[in-house]
Each structure stands twice: as C-alpha cells, then as structure tokens.
N, C-alpha and C. Protein backbone atom coordinates (compact mmCIF):
# COMPACT_ATOMS: atom_id res chain seq x y z
N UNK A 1 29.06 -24.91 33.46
CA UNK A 1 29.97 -26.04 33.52
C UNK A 1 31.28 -25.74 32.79
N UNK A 2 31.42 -25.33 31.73
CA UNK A 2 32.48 -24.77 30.95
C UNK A 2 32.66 -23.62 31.25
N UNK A 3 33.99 -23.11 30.64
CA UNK A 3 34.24 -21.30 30.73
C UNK A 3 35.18 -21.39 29.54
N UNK A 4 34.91 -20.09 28.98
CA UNK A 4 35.79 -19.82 27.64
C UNK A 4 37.30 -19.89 28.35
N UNK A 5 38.31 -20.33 27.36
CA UNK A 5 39.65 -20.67 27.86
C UNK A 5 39.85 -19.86 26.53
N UNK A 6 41.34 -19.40 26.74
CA UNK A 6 42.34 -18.76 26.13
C UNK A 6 43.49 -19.46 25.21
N UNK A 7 43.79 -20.05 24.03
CA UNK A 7 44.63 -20.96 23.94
C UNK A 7 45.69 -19.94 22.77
N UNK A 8 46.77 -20.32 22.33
CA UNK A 8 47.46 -20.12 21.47
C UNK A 8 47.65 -20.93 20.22
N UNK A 9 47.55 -20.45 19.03
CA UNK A 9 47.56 -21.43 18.00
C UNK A 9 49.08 -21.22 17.63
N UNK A 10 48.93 -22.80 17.49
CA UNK A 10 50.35 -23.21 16.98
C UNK A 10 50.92 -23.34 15.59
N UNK A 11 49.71 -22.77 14.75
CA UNK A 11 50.40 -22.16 13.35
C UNK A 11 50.66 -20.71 13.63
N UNK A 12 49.91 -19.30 13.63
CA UNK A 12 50.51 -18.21 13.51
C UNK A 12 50.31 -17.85 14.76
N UNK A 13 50.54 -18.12 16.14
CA UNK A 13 51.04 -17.74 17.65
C UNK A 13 49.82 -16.65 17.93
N UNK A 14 48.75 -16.43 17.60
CA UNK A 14 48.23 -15.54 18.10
C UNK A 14 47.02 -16.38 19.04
N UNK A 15 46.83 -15.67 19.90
CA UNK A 15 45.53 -15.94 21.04
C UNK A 15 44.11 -16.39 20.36
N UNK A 16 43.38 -16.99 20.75
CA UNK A 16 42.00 -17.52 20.33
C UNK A 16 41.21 -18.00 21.43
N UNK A 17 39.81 -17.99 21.52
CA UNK A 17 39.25 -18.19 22.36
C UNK A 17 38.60 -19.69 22.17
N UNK A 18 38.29 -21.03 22.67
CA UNK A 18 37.95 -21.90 22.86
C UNK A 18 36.76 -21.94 23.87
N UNK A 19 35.50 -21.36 22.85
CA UNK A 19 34.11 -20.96 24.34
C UNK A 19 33.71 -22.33 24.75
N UNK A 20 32.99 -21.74 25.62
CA UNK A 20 32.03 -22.74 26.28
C UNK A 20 31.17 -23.48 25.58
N UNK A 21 30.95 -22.76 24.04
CA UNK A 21 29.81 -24.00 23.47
C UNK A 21 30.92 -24.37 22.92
N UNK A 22 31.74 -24.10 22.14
CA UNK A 22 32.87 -24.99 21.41
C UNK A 22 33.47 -26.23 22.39
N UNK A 23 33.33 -25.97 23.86
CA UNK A 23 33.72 -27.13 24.46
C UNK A 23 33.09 -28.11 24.86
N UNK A 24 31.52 -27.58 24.62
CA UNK A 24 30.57 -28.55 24.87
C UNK A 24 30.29 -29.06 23.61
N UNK A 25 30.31 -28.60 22.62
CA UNK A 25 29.79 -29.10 21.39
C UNK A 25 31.34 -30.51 21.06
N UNK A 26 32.69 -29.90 21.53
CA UNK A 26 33.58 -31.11 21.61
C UNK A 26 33.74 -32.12 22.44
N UNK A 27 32.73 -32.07 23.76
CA UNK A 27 32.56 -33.11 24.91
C UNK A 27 31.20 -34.23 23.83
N UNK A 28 30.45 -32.77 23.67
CA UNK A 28 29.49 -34.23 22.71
C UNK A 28 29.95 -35.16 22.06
N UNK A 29 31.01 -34.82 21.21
CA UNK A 29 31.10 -35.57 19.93
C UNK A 29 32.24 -36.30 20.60
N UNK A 30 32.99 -35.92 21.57
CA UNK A 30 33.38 -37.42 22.01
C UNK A 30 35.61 -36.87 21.82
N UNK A 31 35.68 -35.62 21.05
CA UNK A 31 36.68 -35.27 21.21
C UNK A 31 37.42 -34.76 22.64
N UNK A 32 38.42 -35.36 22.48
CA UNK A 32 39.36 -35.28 23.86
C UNK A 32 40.40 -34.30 23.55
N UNK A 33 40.85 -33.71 22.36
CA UNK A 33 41.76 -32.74 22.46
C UNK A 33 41.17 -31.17 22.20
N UNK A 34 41.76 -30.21 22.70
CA UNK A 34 41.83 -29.07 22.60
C UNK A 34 42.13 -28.74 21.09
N UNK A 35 41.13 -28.06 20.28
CA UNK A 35 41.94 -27.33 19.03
C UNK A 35 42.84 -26.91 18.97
N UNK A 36 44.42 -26.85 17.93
CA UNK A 36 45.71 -26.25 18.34
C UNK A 36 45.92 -25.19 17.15
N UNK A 37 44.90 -24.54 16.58
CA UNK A 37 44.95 -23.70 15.71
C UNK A 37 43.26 -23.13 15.92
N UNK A 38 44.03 -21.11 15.55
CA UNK A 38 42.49 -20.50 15.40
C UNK A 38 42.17 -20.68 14.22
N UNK A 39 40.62 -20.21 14.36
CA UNK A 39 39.99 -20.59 13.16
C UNK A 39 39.89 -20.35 12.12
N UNK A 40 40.61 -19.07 12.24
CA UNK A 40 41.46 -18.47 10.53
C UNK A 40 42.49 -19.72 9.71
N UNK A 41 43.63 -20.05 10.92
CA UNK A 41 44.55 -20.87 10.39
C UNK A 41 43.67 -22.32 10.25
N UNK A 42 42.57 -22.81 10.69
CA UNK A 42 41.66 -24.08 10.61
C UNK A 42 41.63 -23.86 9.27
N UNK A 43 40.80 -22.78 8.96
CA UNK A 43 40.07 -22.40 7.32
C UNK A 43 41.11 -22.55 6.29
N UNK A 44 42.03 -21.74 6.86
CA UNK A 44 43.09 -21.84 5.89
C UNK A 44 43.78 -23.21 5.43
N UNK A 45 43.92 -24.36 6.07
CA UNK A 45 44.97 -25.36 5.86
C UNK A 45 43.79 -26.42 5.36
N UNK A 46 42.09 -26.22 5.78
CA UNK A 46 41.23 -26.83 5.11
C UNK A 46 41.21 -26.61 3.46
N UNK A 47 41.21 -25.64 2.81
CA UNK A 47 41.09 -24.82 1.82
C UNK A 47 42.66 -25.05 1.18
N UNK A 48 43.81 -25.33 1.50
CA UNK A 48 44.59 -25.73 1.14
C UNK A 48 44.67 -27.14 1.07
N UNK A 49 44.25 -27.81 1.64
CA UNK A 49 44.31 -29.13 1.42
C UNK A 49 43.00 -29.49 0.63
N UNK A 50 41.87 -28.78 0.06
CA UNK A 50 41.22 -29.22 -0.68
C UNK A 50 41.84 -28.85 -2.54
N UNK A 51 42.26 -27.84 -2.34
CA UNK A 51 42.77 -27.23 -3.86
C UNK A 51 41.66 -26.40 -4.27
N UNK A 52 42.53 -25.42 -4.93
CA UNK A 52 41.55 -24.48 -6.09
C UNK A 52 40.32 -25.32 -7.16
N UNK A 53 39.40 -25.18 -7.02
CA UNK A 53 37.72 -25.35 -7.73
C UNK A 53 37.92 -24.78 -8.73
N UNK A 54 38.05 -25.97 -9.70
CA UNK A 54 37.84 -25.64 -11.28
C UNK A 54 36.29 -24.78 -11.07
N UNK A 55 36.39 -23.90 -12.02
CA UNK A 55 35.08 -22.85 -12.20
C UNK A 55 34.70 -23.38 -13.92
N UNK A 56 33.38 -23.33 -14.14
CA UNK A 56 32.97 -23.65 -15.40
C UNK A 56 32.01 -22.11 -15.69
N UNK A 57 32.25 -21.90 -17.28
CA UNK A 57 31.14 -20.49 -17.39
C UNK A 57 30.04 -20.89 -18.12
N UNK A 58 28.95 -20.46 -18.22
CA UNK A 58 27.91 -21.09 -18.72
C UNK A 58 27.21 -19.39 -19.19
N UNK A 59 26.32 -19.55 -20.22
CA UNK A 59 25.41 -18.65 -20.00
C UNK A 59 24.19 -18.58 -19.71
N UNK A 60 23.47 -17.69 -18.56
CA UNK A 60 22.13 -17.56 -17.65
C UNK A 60 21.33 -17.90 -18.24
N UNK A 61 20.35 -19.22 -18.05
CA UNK A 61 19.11 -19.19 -18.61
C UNK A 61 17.88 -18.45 -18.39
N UNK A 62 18.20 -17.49 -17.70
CA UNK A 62 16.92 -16.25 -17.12
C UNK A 62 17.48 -15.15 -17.70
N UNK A 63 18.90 -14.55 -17.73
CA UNK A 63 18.95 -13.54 -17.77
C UNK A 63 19.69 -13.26 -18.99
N UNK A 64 20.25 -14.44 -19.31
CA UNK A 64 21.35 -14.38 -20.59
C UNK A 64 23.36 -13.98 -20.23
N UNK A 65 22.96 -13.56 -19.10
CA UNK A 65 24.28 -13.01 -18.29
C UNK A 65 25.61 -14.26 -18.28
N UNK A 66 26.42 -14.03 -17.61
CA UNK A 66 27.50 -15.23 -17.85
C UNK A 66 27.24 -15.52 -16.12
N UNK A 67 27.15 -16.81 -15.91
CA UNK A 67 27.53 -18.01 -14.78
C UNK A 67 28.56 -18.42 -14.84
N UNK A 68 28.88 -18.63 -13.30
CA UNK A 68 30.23 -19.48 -13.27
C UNK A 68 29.66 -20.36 -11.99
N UNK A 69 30.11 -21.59 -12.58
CA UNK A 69 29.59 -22.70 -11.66
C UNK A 69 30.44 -23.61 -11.36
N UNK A 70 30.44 -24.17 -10.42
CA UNK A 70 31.50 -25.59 -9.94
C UNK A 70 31.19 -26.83 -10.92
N UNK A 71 30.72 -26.66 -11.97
CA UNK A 71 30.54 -28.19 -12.40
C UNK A 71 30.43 -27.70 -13.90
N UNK A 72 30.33 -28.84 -14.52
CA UNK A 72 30.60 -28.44 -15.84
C UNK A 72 28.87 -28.76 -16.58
N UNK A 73 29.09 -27.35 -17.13
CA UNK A 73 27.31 -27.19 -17.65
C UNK A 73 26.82 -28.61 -18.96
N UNK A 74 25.97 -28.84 -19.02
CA UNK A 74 25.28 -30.04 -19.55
C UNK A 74 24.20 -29.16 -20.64
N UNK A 75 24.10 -29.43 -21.80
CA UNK A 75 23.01 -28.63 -22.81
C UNK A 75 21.69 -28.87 -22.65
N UNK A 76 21.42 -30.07 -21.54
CA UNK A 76 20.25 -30.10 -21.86
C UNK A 76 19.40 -29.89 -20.50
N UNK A 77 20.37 -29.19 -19.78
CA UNK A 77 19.67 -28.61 -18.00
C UNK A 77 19.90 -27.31 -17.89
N UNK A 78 18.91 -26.44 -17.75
CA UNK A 78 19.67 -24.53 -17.59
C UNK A 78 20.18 -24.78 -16.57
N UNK A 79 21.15 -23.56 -16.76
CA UNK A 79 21.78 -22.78 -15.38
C UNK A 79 21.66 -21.41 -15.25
N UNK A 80 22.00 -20.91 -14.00
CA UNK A 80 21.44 -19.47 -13.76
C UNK A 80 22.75 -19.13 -13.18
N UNK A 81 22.54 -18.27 -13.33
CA UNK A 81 24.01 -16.70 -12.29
C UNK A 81 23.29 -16.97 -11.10
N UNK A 82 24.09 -16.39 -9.88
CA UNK A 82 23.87 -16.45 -8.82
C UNK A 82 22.40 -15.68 -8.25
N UNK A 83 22.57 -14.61 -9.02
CA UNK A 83 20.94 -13.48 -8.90
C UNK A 83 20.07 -14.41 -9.20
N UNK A 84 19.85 -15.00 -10.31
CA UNK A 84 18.72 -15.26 -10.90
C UNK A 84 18.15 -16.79 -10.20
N UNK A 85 19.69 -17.48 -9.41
CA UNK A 85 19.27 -18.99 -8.99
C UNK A 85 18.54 -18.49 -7.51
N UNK A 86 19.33 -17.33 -6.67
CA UNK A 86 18.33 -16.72 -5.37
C UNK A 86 17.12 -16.04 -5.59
N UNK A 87 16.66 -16.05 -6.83
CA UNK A 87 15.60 -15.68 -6.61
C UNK A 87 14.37 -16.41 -7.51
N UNK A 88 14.56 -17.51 -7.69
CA UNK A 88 14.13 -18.44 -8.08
C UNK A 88 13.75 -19.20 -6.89
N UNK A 89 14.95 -19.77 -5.61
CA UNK A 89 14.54 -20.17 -4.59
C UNK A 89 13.77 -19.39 -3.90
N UNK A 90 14.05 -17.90 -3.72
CA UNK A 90 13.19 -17.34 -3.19
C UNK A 90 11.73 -17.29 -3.58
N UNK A 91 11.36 -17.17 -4.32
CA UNK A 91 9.98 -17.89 -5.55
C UNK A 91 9.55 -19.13 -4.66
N UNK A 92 10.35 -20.25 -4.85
CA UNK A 92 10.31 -21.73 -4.51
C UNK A 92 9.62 -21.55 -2.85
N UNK A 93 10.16 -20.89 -2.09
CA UNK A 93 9.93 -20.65 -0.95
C UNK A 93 8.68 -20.10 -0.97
N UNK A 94 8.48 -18.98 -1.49
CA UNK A 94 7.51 -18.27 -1.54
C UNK A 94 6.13 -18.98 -1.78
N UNK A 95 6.40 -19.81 -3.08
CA UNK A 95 5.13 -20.55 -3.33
C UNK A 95 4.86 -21.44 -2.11
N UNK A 96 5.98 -22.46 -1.75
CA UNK A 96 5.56 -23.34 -0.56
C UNK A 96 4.87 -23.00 0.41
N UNK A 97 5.11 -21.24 1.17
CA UNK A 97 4.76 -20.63 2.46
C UNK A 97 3.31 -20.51 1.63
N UNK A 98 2.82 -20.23 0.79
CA UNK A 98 1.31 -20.13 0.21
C UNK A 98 0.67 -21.12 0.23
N UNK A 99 0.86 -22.23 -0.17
CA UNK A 99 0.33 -23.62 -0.28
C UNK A 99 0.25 -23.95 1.18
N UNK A 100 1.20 -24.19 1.93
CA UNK A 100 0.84 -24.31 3.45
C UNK A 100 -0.47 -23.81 3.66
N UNK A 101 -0.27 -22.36 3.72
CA UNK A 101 -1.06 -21.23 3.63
C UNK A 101 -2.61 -21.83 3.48
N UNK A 102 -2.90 -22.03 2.40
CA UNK A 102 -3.94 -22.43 1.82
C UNK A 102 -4.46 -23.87 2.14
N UNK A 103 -3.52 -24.46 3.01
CA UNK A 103 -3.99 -26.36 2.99
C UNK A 103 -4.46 -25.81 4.45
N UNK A 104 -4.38 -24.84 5.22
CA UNK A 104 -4.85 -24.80 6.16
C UNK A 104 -6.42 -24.60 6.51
C-alpha cells in the first residue's frame, strides 16, 4: 500500500527517505503531514530544545568508582556506575527467568 518516498529536509537540504512503515505508522496515529526534516536534524532541534542535563557525581555503591547520574544523589538510597547498575539488572533478570523456571 505504501512505497518509500524521497523527501528533502528543510533544515540541512539533504535527501531522506520517508518508508513505508514510517507512513503507515503516521496514517495510524492520525498525522496528515509529511515530516519536513531528516532524522538527524529531528534529533538535533529535539535535544536543543530540551537543554543540556545537569549531571550529578555520586560514588558507586558496588564498586566504589565515581557515577554520574541525572538526578541528584540522596544519602540514604545507593547508586551505581553504569557497569555495576547493568549488571545488577542483568542479575534481576536472571533471577526472574529461574523462578519462572521453577513455578513451572
């Protein structure tokens, strides 16, 4: 029913493709215009209009290492570096797929 179309963005003039699910996924939701920017220049003017993310540093409660987090750390909740919070979920996961596991 759709076919990828070719459009030009009207922030930096270069070519972009507008596929077939991008046009179905915009018939769903009920949008009637064509995107007028690629999705570099989308990202970009999103990210500018939100502003630079204060960063807060904390130090790792697993590893002792320094964190930097979007929010400002609290003394009486740990925080982790990014290593130590993925593999904690990964843990989290891990235990759940066992317990399934076992209720079976």
């Amino acid at each position: 029913m759709y076919e990828d179309k070719t459009l030009i963005c009207k922030e930096c003039g270069n070519e972009f493709t507008f596929t077939a699910g991008e046009q179905e996924f915009y018939a769903e939701k009920g949008f009637v215009n064509e995107p007028q920017r690629c999705k570099a220049c989308r990202d970009a003017r999103k990210n500018a209009a939100r502003g630079e993310r204060e960063m807060f540093e904390a130090t790792c409660a697993s590893c002792g290492g320094v964190a930097k987090v979007p929010f400002k750390p609290r003394e009486d909740r740990p925080v982790y570096c990014s290593e130590c919070f993925a593999k904690m979920q990964e843990e989290k996961a891990d235990d759940a797929a066992d317990d399934a596991a076992a209720e079976e």
